[in-house]
Protein backbone atom coordinates (compact mmCIF):
# COMPACT_ATOMS: atom_id res chain seq x y z
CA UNK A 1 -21.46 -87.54 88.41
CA UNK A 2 -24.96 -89.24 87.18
CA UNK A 3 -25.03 -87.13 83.83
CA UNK A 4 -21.10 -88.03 83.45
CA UNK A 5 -22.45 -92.01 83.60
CA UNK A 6 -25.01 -91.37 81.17
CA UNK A 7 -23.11 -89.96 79.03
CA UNK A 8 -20.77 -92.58 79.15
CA UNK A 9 -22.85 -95.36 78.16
CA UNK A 10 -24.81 -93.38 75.57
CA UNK A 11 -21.30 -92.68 74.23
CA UNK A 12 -20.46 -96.72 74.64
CA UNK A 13 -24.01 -98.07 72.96
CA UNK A 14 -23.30 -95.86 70.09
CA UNK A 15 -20.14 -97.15 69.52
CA UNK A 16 -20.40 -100.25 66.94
CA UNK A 17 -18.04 -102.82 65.96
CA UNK A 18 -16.30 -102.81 62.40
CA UNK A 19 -16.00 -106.59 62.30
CA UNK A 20 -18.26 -109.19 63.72
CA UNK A 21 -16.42 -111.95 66.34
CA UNK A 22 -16.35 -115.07 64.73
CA UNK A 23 -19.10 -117.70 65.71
CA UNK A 24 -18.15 -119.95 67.92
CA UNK A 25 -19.50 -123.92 67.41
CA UNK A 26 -20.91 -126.48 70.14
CA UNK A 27 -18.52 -129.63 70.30
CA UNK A 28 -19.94 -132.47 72.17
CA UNK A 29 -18.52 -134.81 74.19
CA UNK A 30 -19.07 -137.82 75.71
CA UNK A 31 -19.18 -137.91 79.33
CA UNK A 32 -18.41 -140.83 81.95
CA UNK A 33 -21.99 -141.60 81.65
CA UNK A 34 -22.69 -142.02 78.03
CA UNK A 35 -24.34 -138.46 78.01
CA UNK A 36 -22.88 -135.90 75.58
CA UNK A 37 -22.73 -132.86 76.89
CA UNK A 38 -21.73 -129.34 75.68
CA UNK A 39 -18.15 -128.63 76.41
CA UNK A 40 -17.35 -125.32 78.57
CA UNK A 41 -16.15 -123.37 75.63
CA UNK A 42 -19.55 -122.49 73.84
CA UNK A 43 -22.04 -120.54 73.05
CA UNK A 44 -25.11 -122.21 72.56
CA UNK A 45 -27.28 -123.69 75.30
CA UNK A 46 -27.87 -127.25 74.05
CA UNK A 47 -29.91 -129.94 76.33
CA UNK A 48 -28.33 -132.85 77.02
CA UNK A 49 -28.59 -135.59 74.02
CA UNK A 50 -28.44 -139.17 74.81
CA UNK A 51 -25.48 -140.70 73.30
CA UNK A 52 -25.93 -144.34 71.40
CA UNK A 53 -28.73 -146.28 72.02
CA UNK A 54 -31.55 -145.40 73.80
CA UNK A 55 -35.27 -146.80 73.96
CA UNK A 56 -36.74 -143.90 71.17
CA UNK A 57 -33.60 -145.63 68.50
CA UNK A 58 -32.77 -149.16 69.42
CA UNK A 59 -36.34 -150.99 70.83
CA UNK A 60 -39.42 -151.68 68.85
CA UNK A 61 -41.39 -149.28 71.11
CA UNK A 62 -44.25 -149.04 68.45
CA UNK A 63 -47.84 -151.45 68.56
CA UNK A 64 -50.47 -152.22 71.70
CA UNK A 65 -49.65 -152.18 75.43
CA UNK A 66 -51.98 -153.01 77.92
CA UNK A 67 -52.31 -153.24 81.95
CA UNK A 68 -55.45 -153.03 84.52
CA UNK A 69 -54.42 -150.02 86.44
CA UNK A 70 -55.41 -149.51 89.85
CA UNK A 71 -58.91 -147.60 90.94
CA UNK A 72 -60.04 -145.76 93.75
CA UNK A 73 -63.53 -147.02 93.41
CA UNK A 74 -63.53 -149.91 91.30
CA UNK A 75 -61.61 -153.12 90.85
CA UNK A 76 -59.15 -151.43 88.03
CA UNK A 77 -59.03 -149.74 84.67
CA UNK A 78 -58.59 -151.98 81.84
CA UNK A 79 -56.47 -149.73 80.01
CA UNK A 80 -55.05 -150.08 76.09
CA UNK A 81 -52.65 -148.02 74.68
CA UNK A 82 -51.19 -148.21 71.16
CA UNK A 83 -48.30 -146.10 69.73
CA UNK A 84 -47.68 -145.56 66.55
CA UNK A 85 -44.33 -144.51 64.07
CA UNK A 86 -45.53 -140.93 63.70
CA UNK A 87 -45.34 -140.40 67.12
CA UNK A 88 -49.31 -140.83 67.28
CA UNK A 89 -51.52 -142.71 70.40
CA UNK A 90 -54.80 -143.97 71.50
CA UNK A 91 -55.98 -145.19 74.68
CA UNK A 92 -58.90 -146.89 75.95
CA UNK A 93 -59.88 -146.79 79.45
CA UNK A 94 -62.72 -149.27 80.60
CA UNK A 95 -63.53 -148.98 84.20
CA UNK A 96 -64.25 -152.47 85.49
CA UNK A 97 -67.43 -153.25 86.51
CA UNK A 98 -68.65 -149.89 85.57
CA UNK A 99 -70.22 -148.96 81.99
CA UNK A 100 -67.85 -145.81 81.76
CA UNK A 101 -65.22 -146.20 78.95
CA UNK A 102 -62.67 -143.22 78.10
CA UNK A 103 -61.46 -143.27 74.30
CA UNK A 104 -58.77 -140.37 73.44
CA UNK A 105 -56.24 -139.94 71.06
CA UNK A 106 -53.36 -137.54 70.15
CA UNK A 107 -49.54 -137.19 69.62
CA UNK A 108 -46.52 -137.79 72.43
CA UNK A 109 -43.11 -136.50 73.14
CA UNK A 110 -39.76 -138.35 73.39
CA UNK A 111 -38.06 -136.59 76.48
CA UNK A 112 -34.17 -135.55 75.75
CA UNK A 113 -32.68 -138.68 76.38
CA UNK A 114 -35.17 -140.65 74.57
CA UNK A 115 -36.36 -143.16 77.17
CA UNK A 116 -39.73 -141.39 78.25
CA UNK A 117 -42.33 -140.09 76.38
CA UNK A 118 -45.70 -137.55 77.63
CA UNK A 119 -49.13 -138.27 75.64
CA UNK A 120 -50.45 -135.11 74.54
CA UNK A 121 -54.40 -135.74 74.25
CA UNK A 122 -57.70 -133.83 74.81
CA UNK A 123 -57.52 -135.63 78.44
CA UNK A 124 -54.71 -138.29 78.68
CA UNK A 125 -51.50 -136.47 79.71
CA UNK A 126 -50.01 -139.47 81.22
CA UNK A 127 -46.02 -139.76 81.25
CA UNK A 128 -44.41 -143.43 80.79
CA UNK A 129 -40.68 -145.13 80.67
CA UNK A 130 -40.54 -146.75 78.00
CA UNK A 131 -38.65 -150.72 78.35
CA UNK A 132 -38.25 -153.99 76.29
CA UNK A 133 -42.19 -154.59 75.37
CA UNK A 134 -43.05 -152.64 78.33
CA UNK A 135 -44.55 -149.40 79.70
CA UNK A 136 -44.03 -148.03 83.03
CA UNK A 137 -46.64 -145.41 83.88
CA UNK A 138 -45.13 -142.56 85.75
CA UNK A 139 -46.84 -140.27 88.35
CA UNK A 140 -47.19 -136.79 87.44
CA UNK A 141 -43.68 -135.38 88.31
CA UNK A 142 -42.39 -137.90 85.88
CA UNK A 143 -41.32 -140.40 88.72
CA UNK A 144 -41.82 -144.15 88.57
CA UNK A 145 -45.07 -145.35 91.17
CA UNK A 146 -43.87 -146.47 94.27
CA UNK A 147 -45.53 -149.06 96.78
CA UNK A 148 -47.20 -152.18 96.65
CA UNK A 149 -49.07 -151.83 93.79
CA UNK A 150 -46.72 -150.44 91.54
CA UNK A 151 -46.15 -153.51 89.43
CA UNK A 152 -49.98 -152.68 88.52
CA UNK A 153 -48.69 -149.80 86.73
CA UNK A 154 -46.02 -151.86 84.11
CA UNK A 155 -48.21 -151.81 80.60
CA UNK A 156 -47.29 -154.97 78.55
CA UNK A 157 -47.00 -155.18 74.35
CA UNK A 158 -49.72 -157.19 73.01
């Protein structure tokens, strides 16, 4: 019985099609949301693409935000962050009454529906929502800061 289902799928791999099936293409559709999504008939494993607007297209996300950011040990971090077209950053960290500055710089990411973006520097790996001439500074897990100090967190333009 085993060699008889060996042989029957060495005879079945062998075996090779004389015409290739047709492609099939990804047709998106909007859903109730605003989200297009791939419809049930394809192939292709697309992410979800924001439909319309969204912060990345429609706001003027680029130039200078700044915010004093809570500290465990010091009054706050004067922080400054500037994003450029190219998808580009730099941030300055000055911890308040301390003589400790942090400088980095690097590229970030526009997340799939364009409305957060991840800073990819030597150290800075923050994540942020990105608003009307705002930035919201996310914790780690990509979740806006809760409690009382989380307006502390909301990075103004310049």
């Amino acid at each position: 019985m085993f060699i008889a289902g060996i042989a029957a799928a060495a005879f079945l791999s062998s075996c090779t099609p004389k015409e290739k099936a047709p492609e099939m293409t990804t047709v998106s559709k909007p859903d109730s949301t605003g989200m297009q999504t791939a419809s049930s008939d394809t192939v292709s494993k697309d992410k979800t693409v924001a439909a319309g607007d969204n912060s990345e297209n429609s706001l003027d996300w680029n130039g200078t935000y700044e915010a004093v950011v809570p500290c465990a040990d010091c009054p706050g971090i004067k922080t400054s962050l500037t994003l450029n077209k190219d998808k580009t950053f730099s941030i300055t960290e000055e911890y308040i009454d301390r003589k400790s500055k942090n400088q980095d710089k690097g590229t970030f990411e526009w997340d799939a529906t364009g409305s957060f973006i991840t800073l990819k520097g030597k150290s800075a790996q923050y994540k942020y929502k990105v608003g009307e001439n705002k930035l919201i500074q996310l914790d780690m897990d990509g979740k806006e800061i809760d409690g009382p100090n989380k307006d502390l967190y909301i990075f103004k333009k310049k």
